[in-house]
C-alpha atoms as a PDB file:
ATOM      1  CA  UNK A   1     -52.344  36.197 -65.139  1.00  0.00           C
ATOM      2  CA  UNK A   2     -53.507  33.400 -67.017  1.00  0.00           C
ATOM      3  CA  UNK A   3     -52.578  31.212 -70.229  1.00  0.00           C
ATOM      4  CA  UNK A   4     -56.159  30.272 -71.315  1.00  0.00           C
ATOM      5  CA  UNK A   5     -56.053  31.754 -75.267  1.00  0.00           C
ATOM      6  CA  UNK A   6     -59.545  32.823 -75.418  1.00  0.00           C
ATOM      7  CA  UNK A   7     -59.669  34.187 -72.026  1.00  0.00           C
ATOM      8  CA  UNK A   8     -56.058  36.232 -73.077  1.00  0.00           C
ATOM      9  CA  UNK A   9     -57.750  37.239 -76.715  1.00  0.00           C
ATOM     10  CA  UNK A  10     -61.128  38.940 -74.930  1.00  0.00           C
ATOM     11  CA  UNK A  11     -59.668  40.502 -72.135  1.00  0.00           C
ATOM     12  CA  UNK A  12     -56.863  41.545 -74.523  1.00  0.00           C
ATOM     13  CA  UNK A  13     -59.259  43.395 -77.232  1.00  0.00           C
ATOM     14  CA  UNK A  14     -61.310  44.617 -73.898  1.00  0.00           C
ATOM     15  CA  UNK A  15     -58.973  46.268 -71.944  1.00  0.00           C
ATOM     16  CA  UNK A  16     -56.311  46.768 -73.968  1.00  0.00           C
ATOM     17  CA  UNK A  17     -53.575  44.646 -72.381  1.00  0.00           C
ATOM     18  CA  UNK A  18     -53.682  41.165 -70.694  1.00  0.00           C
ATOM     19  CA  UNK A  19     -51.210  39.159 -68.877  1.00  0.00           C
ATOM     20  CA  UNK A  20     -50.001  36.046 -69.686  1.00  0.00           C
ATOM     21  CA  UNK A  21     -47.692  33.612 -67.189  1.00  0.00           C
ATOM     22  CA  UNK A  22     -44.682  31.967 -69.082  1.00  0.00           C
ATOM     23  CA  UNK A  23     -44.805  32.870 -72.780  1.00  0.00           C
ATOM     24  CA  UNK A  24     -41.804  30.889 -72.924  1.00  0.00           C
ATOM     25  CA  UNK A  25     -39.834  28.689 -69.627  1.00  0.00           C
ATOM     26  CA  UNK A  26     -38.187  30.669 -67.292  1.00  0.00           C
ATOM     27  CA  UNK A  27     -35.375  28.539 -68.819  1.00  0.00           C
ATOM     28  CA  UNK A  28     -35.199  30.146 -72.141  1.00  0.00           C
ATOM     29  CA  UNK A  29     -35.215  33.369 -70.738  1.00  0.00           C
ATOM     30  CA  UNK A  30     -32.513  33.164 -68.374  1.00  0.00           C
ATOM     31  CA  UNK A  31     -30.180  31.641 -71.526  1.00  0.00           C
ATOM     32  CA  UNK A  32     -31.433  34.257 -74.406  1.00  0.00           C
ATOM     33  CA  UNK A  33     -30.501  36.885 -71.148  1.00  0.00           C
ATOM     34  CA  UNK A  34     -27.325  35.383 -70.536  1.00  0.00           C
ATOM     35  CA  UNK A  35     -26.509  34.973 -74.254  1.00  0.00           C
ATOM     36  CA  UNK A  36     -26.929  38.530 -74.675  1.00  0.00           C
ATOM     37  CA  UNK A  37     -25.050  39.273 -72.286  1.00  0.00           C
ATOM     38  CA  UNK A  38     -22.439  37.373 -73.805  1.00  0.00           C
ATOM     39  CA  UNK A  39     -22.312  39.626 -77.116  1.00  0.00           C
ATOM     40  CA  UNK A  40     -22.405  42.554 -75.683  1.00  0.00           C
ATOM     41  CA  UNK A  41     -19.758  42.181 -73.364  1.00  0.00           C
ATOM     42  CA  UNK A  42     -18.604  41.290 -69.763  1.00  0.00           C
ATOM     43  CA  UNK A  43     -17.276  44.271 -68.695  1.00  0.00           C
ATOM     44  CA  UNK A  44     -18.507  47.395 -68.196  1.00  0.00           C
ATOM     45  CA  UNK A  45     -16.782  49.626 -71.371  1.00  0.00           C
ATOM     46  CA  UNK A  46     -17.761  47.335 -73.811  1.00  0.00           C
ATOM     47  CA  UNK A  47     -21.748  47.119 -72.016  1.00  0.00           C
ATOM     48  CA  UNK A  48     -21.878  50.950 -72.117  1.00  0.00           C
ATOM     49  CA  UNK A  49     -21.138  50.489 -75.900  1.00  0.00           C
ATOM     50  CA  UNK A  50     -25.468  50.306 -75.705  1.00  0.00           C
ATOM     51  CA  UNK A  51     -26.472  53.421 -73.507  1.00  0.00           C
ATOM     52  CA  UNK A  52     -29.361  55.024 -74.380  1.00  0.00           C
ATOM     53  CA  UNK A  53     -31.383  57.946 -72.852  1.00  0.00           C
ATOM     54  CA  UNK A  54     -34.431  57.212 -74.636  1.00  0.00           C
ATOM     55  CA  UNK A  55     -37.124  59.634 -74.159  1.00  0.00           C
ATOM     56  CA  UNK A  56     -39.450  58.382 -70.961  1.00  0.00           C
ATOM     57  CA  UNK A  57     -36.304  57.470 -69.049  1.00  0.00           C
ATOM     58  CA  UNK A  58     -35.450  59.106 -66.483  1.00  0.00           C
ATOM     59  CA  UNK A  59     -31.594  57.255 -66.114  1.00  0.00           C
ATOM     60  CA  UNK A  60     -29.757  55.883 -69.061  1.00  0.00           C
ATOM     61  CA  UNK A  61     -30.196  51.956 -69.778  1.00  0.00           C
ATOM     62  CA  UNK A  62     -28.698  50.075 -72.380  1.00  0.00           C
ATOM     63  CA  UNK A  63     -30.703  49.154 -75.282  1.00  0.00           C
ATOM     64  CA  UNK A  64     -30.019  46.293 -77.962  1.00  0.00           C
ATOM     65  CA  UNK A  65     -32.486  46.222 -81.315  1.00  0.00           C
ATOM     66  CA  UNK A  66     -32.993  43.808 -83.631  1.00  0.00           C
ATOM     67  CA  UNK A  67     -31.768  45.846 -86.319  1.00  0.00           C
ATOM     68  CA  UNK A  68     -28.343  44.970 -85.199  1.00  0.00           C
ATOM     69  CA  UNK A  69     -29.154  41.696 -82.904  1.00  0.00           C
ATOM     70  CA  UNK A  70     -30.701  38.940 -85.135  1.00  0.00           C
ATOM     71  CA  UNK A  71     -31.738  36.833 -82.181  1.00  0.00           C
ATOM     72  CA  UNK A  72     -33.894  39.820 -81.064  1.00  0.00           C
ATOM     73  CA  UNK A  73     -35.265  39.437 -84.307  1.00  0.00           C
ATOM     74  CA  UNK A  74     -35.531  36.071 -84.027  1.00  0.00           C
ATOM     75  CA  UNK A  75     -37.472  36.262 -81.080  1.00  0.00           C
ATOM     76  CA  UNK A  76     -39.817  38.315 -82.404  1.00  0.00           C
ATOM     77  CA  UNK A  77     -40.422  36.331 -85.105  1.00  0.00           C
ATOM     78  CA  UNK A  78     -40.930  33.117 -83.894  1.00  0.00           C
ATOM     79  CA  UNK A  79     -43.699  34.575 -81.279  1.00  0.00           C
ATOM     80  CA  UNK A  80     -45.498  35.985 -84.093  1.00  0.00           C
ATOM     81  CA  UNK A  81     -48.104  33.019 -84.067  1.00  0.00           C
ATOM     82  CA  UNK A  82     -48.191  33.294 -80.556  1.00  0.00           C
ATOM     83  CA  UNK A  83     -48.983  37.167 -80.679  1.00  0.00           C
ATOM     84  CA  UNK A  84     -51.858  36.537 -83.247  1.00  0.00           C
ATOM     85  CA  UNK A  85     -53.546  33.799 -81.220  1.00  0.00           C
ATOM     86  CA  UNK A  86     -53.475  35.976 -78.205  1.00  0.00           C
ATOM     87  CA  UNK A  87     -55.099  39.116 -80.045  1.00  0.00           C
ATOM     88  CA  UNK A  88     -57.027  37.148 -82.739  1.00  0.00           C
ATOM     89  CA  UNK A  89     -55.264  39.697 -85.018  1.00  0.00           C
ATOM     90  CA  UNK A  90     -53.355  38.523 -88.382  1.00  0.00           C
ATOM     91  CA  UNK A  91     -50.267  40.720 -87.637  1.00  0.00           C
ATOM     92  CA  UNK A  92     -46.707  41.415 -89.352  1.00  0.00           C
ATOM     93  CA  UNK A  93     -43.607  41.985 -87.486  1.00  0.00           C
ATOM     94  CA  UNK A  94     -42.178  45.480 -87.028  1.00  0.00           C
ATOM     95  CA  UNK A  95     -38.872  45.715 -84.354  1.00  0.00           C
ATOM     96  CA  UNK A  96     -37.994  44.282 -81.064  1.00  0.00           C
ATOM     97  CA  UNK A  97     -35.596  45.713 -79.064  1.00  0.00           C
ATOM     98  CA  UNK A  98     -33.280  44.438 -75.521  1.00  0.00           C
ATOM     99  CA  UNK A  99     -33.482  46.882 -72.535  1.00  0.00           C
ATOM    100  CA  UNK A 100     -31.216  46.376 -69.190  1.00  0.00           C
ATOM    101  CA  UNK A 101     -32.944  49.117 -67.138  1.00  0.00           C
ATOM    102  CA  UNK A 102     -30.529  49.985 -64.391  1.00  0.00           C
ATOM    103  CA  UNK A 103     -31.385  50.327 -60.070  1.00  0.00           C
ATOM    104  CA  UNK A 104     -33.788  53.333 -59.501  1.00  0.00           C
ATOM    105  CA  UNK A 105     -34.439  53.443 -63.357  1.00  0.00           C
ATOM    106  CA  UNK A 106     -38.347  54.935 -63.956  1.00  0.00           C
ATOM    107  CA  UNK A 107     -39.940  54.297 -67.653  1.00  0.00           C
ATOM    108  CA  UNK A 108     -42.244  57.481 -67.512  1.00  0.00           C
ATOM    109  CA  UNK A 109     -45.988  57.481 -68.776  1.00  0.00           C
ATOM    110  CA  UNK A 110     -46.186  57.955 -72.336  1.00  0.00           C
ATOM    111  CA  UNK A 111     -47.764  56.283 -75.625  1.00  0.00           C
ATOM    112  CA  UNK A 112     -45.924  54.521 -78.589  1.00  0.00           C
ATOM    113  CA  UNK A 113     -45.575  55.089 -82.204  1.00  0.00           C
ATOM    114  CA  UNK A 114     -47.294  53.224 -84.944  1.00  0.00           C
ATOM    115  CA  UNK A 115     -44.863  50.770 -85.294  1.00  0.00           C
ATOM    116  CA  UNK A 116     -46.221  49.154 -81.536  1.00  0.00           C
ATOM    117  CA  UNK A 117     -49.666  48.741 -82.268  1.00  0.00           C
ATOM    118  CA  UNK A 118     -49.232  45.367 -80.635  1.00  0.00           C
ATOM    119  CA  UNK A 119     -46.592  44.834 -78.243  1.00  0.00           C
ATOM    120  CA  UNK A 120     -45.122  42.440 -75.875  1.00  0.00           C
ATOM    121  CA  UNK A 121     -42.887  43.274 -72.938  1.00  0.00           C
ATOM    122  CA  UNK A 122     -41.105  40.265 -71.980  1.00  0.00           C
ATOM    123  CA  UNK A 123     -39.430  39.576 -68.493  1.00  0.00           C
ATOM    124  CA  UNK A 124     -36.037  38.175 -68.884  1.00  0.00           C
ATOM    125  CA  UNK A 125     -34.501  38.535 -65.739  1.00  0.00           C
ATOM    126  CA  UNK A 126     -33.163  40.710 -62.959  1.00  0.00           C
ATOM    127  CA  UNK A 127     -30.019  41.087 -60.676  1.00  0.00           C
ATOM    128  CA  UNK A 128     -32.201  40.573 -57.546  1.00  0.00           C
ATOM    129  CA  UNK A 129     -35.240  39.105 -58.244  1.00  0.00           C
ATOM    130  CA  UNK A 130     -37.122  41.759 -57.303  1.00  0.00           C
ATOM    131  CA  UNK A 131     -40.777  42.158 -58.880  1.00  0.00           C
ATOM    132  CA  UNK A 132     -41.292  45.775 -60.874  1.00  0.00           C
ATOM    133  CA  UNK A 133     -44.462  46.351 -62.019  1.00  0.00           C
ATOM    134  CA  UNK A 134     -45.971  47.667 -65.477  1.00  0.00           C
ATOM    135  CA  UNK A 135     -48.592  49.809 -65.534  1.00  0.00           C
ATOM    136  CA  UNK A 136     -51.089  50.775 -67.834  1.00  0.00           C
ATOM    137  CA  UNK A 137     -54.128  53.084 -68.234  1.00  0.00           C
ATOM    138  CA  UNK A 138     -57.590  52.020 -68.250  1.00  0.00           C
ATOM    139  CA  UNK A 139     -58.631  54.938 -70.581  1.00  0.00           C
ATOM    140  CA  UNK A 140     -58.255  54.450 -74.412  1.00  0.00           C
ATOM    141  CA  UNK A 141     -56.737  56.844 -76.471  1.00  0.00           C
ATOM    142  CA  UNK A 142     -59.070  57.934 -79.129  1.00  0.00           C
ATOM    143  CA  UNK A 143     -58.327  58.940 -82.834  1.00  0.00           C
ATOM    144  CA  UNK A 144     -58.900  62.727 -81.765  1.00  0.00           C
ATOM    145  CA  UNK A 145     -56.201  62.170 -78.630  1.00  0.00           C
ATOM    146  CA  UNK A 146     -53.358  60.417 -81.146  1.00  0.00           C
ATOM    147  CA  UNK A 147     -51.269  63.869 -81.427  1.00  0.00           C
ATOM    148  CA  UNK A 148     -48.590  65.596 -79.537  1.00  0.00           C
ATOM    149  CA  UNK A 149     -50.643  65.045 -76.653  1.00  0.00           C
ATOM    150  CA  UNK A 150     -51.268  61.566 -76.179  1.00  0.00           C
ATOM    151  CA  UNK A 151     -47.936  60.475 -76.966  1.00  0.00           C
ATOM    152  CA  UNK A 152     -46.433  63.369 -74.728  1.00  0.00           C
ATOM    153  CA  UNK A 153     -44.117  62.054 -71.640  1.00  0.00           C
ATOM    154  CA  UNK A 154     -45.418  62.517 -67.600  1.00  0.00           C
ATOM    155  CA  UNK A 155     -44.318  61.183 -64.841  1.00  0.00           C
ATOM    156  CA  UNK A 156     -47.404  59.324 -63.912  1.00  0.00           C
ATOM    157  CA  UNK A 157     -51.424  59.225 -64.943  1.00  0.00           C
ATOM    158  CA  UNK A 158     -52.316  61.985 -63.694  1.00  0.00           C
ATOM    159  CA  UNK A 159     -56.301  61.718 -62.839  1.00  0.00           C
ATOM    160  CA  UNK A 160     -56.646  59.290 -65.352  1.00  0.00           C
ATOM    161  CA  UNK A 161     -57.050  54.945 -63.809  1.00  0.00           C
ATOM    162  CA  UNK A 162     -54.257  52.522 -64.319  1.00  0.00           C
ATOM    163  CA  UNK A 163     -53.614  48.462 -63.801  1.00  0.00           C
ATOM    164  CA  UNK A 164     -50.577  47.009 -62.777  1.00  0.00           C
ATOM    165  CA  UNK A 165     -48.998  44.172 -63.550  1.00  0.00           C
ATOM    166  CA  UNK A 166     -46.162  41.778 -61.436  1.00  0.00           C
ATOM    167  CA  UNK A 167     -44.044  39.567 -63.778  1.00  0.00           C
ATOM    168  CA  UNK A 168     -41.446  37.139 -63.337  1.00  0.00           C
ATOM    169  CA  UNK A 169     -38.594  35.966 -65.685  1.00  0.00           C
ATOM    170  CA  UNK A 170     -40.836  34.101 -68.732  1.00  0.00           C
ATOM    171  CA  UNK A 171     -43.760  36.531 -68.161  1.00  0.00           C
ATOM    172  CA  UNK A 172     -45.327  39.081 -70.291  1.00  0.00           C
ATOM    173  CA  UNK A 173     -47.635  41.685 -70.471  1.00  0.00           C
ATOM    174  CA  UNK A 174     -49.643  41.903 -74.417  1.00  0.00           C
ATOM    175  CA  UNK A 175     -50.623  46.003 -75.057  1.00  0.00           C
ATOM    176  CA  UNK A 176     -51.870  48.063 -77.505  1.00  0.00           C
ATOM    177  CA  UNK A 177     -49.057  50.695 -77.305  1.00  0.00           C
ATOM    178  CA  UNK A 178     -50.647  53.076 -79.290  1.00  0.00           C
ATOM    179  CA  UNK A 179     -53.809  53.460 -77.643  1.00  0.00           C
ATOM    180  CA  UNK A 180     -53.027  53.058 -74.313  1.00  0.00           C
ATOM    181  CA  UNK A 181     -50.686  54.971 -72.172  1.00  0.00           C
ATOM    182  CA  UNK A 182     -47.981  52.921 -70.089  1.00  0.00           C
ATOM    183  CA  UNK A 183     -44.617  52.863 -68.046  1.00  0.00           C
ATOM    184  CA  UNK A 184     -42.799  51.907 -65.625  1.00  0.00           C
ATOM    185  CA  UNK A 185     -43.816  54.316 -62.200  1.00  0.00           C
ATOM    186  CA  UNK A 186     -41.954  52.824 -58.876  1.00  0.00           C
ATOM    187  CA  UNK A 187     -38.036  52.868 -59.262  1.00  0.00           C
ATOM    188  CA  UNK A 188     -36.263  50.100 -60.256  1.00  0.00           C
ATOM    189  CA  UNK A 189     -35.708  47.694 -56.864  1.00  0.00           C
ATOM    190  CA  UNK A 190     -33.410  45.616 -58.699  1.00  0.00           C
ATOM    191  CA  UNK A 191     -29.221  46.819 -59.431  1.00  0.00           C
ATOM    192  CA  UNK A 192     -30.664  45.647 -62.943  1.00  0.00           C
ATOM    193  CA  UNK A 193     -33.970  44.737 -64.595  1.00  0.00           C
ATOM    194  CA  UNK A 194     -33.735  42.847 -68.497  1.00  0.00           C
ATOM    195  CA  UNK A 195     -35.967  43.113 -70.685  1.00  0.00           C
ATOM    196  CA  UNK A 196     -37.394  42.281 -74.463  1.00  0.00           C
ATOM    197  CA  UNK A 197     -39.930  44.380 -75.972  1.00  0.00           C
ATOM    198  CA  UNK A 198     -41.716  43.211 -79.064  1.00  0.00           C
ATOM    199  CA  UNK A 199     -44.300  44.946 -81.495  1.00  0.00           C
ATOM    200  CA  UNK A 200     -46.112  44.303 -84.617  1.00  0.00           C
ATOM    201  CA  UNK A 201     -48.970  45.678 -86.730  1.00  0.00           C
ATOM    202  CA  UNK A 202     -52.258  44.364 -87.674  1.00  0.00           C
ATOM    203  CA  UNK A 203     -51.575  43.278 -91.634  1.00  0.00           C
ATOM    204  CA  UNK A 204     -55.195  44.783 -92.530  1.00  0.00           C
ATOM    205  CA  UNK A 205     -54.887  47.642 -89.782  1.00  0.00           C
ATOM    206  CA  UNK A 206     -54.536  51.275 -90.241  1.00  0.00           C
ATOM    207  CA  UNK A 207     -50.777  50.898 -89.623  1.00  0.00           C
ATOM    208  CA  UNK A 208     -50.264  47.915 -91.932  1.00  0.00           C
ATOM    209  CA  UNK A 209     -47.640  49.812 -93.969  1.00  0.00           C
ATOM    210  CA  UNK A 210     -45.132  49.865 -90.665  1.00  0.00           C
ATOM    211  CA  UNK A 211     -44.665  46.443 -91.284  1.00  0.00           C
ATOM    212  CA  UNK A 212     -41.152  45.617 -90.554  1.00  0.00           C
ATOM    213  CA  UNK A 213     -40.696  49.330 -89.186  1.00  0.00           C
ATOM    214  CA  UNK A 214     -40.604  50.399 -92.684  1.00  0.00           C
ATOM    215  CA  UNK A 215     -37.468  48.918 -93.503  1.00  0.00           C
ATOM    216  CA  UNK A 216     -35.786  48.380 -96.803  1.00  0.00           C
ATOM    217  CA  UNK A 217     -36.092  44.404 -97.129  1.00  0.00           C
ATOM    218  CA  UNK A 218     -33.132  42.251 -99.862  1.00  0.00           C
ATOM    219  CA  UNK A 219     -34.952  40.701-102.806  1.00  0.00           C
ATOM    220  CA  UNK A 220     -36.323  37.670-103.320  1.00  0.00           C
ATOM    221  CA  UNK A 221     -34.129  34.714-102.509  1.00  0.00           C
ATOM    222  CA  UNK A 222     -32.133  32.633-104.858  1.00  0.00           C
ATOM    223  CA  UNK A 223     -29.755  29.349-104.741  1.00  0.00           C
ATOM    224  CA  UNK A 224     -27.822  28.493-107.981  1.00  0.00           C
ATOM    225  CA  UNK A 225     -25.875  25.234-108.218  1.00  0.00           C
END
């Protein structure tokens, strides 16, 4: 890992991830975990209120987006000058979302939508401190491979080359969800695993009209007195 920005914007726009130690203080991430804890409940009824079997899982986890969470959105936000120094990319923000993964939970190879043409998955914390790794290919996804195909769900790489990468509570891993293929392979050591995941688009990219996931935004503002 490393936090030097030029070294994180070349290897970023090279290999299509990079690593980066403490995007914010361990600090801040255990209190934005335990405040979101908080509002979704302490017990478990009201914390299954969020299960989701998205797609590449292969156990239900409970998901929180920003849609409905403003600090999620928040979040995502306020990195946004972050994110663009990293990539060297002027970029818009499209969704975030909150993800407790649960013990033996698996996030299965696959490839994202437009929306996540630049994504951050943020460590937030887990039950038992327990490192579980991303991974992600080596091999870029060309325009020809962006169908059905590419963004198809397997259970690993298949003959294909993948990186890992170990992060603690603070720590992130910058992708290019779009182009290259990613997940989550060894089970999850942990009873639970928390995590934020973050996207946005390149504002002068071929997905520059997913900004803000394509959702309807209010008008203008106005005060009155």
């Amino acid at each position: 890992m490393t936090n030097k920005g030029q070294d994180v914007t070349e290897t970023y726009n090279a290999q299509g991830y990079a690593a980066v130690r403490q995007v914010i203080p361990p600090e801040v991430a255990a209190v934005f975990l335990s405040i979101t804890q908080k509002a979704m409940g302490d017990t478990r009824e009201s914390q299954a209120r969020f299960n989701s079997a998205a797609q590449p899982l292969n156990k239900p986890a409970y998901d929180v987006y920003s849609y409905d969470y403003p600090a999620a959105m928040t979040l995502l936000w306020g990195l946004t000058p972050f994110m663009e120094g990293a990539t060297g990319k002027a970029l818009l923000p499209t969704y975030s979302f909150f993800r407790v993964y649960p013990k033996g939970g698996v996030c299965k190879v696959h490839s994202d939508r437009p929306s996540c043409e630049h994504s951050m998955s943020l460590t937030l914390g887990s039950s038992d401190g327990l490192i579980w790794p991303f991974a992600i290919g080596r091999r870029r996804l060309t325009d020809d491979d962006l169908g059905d195909r590419a963004r198809g769900i397997e259970p690993d790489f298949g003959k294909d080359e993948y990186s890992t990468v170990n992060m603690k509570p603070g720590d992130a891993v910058l992708y290019q969800g779009v182009h290259y293929r990613h997940g989550r392979l060894d089970p999850n050591p942990n009873r639970w695993s928390a995590h934020i995941f973050l996207h946005w688009i390149d504002r002068n990219g071929p997905y520059k009209d997913h900004a803000f996931d394509k959702r309807a935004l209010p008008g203008a503002a106005e005060f009155r007195f």
